[in-house]
C-alpha atoms as a PDB file:
ATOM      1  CA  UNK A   1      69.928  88.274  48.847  1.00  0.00           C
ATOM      2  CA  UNK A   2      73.356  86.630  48.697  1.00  0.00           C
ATOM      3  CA  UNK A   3      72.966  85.345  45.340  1.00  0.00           C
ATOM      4  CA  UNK A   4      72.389  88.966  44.429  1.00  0.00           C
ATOM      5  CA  UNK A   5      74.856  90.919  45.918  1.00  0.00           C
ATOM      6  CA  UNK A   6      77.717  87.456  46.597  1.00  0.00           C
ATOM      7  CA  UNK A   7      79.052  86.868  49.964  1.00  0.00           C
ATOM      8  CA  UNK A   8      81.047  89.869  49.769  1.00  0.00           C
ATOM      9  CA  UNK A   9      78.663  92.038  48.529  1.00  0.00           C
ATOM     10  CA  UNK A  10      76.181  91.010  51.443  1.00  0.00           C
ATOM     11  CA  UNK A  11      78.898  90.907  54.119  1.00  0.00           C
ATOM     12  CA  UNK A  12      79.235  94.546  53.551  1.00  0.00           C
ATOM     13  CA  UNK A  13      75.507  95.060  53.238  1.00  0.00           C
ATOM     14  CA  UNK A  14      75.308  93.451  56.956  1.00  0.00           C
ATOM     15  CA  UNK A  15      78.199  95.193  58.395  1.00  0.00           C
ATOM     16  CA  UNK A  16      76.289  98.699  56.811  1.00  0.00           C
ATOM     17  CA  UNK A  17      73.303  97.358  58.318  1.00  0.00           C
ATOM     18  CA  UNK A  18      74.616  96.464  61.831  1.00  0.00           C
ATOM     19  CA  UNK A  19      76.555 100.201  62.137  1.00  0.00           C
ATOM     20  CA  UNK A  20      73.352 101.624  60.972  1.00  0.00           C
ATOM     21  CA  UNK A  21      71.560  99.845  64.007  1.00  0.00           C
ATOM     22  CA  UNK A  22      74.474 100.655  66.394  1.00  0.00           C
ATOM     23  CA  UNK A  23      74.006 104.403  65.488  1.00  0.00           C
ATOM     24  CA  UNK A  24      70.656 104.841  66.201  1.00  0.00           C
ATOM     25  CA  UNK A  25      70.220 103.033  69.363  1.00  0.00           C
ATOM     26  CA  UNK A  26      73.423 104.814  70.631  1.00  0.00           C
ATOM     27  CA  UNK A  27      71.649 108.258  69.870  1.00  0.00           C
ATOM     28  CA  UNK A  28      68.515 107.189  71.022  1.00  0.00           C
ATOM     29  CA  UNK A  29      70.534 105.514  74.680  1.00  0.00           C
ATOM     30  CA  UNK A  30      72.206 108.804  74.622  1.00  0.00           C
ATOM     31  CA  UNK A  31      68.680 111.237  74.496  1.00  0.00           C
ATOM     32  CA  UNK A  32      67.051 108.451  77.213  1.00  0.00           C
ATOM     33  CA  UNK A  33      70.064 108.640  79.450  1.00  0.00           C
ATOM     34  CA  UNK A  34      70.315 112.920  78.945  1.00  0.00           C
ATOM     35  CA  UNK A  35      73.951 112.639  77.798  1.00  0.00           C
ATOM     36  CA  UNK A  36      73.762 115.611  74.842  1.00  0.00           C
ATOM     37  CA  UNK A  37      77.332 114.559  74.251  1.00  0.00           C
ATOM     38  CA  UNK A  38      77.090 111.583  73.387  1.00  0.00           C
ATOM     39  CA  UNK A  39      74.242 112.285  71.236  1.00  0.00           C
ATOM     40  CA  UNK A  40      75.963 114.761  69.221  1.00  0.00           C
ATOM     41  CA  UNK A  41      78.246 111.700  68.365  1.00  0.00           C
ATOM     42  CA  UNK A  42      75.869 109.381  67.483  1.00  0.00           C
ATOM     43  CA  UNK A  43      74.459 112.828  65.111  1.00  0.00           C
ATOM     44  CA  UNK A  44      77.620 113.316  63.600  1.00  0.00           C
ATOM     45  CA  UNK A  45      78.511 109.555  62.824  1.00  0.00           C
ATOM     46  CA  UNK A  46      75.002 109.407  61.386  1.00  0.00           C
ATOM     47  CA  UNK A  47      75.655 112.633  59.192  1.00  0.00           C
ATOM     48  CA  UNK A  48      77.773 110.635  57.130  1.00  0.00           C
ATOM     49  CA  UNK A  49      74.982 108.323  55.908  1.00  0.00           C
ATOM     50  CA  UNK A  50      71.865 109.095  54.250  1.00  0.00           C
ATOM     51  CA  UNK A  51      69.454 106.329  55.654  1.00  0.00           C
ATOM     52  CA  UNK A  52      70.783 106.764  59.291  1.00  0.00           C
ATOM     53  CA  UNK A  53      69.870 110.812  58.608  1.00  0.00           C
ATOM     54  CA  UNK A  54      66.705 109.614  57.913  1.00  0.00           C
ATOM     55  CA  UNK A  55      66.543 107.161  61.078  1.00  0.00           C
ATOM     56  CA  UNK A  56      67.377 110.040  63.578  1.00  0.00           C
ATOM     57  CA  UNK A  57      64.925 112.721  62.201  1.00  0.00           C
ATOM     58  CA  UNK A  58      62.236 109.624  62.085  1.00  0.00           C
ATOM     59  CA  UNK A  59      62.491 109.270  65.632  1.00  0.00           C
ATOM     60  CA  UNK A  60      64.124 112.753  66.830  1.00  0.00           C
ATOM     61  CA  UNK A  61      60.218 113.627  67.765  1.00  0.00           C
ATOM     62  CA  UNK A  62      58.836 110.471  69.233  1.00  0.00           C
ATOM     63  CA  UNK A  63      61.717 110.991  71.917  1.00  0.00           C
ATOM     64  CA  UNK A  64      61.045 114.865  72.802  1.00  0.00           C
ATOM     65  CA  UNK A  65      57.388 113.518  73.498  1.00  0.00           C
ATOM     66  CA  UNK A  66      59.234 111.425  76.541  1.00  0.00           C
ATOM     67  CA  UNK A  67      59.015 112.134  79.686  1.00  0.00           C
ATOM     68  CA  UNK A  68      61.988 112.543  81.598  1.00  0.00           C
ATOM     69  CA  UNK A  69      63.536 111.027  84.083  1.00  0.00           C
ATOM     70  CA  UNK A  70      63.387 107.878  81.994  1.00  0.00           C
ATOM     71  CA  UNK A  71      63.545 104.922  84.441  1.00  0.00           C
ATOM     72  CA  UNK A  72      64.788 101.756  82.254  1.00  0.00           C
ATOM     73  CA  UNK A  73      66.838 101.041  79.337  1.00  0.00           C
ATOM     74  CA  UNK A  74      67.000  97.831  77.032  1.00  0.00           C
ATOM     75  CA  UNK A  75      69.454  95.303  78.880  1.00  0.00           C
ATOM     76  CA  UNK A  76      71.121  92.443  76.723  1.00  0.00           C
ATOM     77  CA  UNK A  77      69.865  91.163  73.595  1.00  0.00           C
ATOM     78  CA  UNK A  78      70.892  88.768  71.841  1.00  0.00           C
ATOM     79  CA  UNK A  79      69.832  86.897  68.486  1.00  0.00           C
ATOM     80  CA  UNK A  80      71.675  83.769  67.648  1.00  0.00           C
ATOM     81  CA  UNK A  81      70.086  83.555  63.667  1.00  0.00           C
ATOM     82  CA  UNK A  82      71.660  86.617  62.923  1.00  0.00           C
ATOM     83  CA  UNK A  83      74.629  86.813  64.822  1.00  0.00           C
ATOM     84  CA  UNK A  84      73.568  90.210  66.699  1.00  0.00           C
ATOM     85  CA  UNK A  85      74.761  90.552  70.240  1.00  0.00           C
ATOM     86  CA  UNK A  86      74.476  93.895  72.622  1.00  0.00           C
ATOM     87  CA  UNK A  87      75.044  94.596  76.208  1.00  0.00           C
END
């Protein structure tokens, strides 16, 4: 893929990639966790990008099939290959 799109090219591919991620698992933390707030965020940073739409109304139903209280989040995870680190 670098030899593709060059180191800069694929730099900003992962950094897209990445804040595409970030988006919707802090929507999806957000609609676990019952803060509508901070889901409307998460909606309106996503608004600005086509595939992350597409994440949100991909998953939008799966989470109104929850039950709620929910009981446990994700905690850390981290992925030394590709440099990803959250919690």
């Amino acid at each position: 893929m670098i030899r593709e799109l060059g180191r800069d090219g694929f730099r900003r591919f992962r950094r897209a990639l990445f804040a595409r991620g970030h988006r919707l698992h802090s929507y999806v933390e957000a609609r676990l966790l019952g803060d509508e707030e901070a889901a409307s965020r998460a909606e309106a940073e996503a608004s600005e990008d086509a595939t992350s739409q597409r994440h949100l109304r991909s998953v939008r139903p799966r989470l109104e099939e929850l039950q709620f209280p929910v009981t446990a989040l994700e905690g850390h995870v981290m992925h030394k290959e590709l440099g990803y680190q959250v919690g």
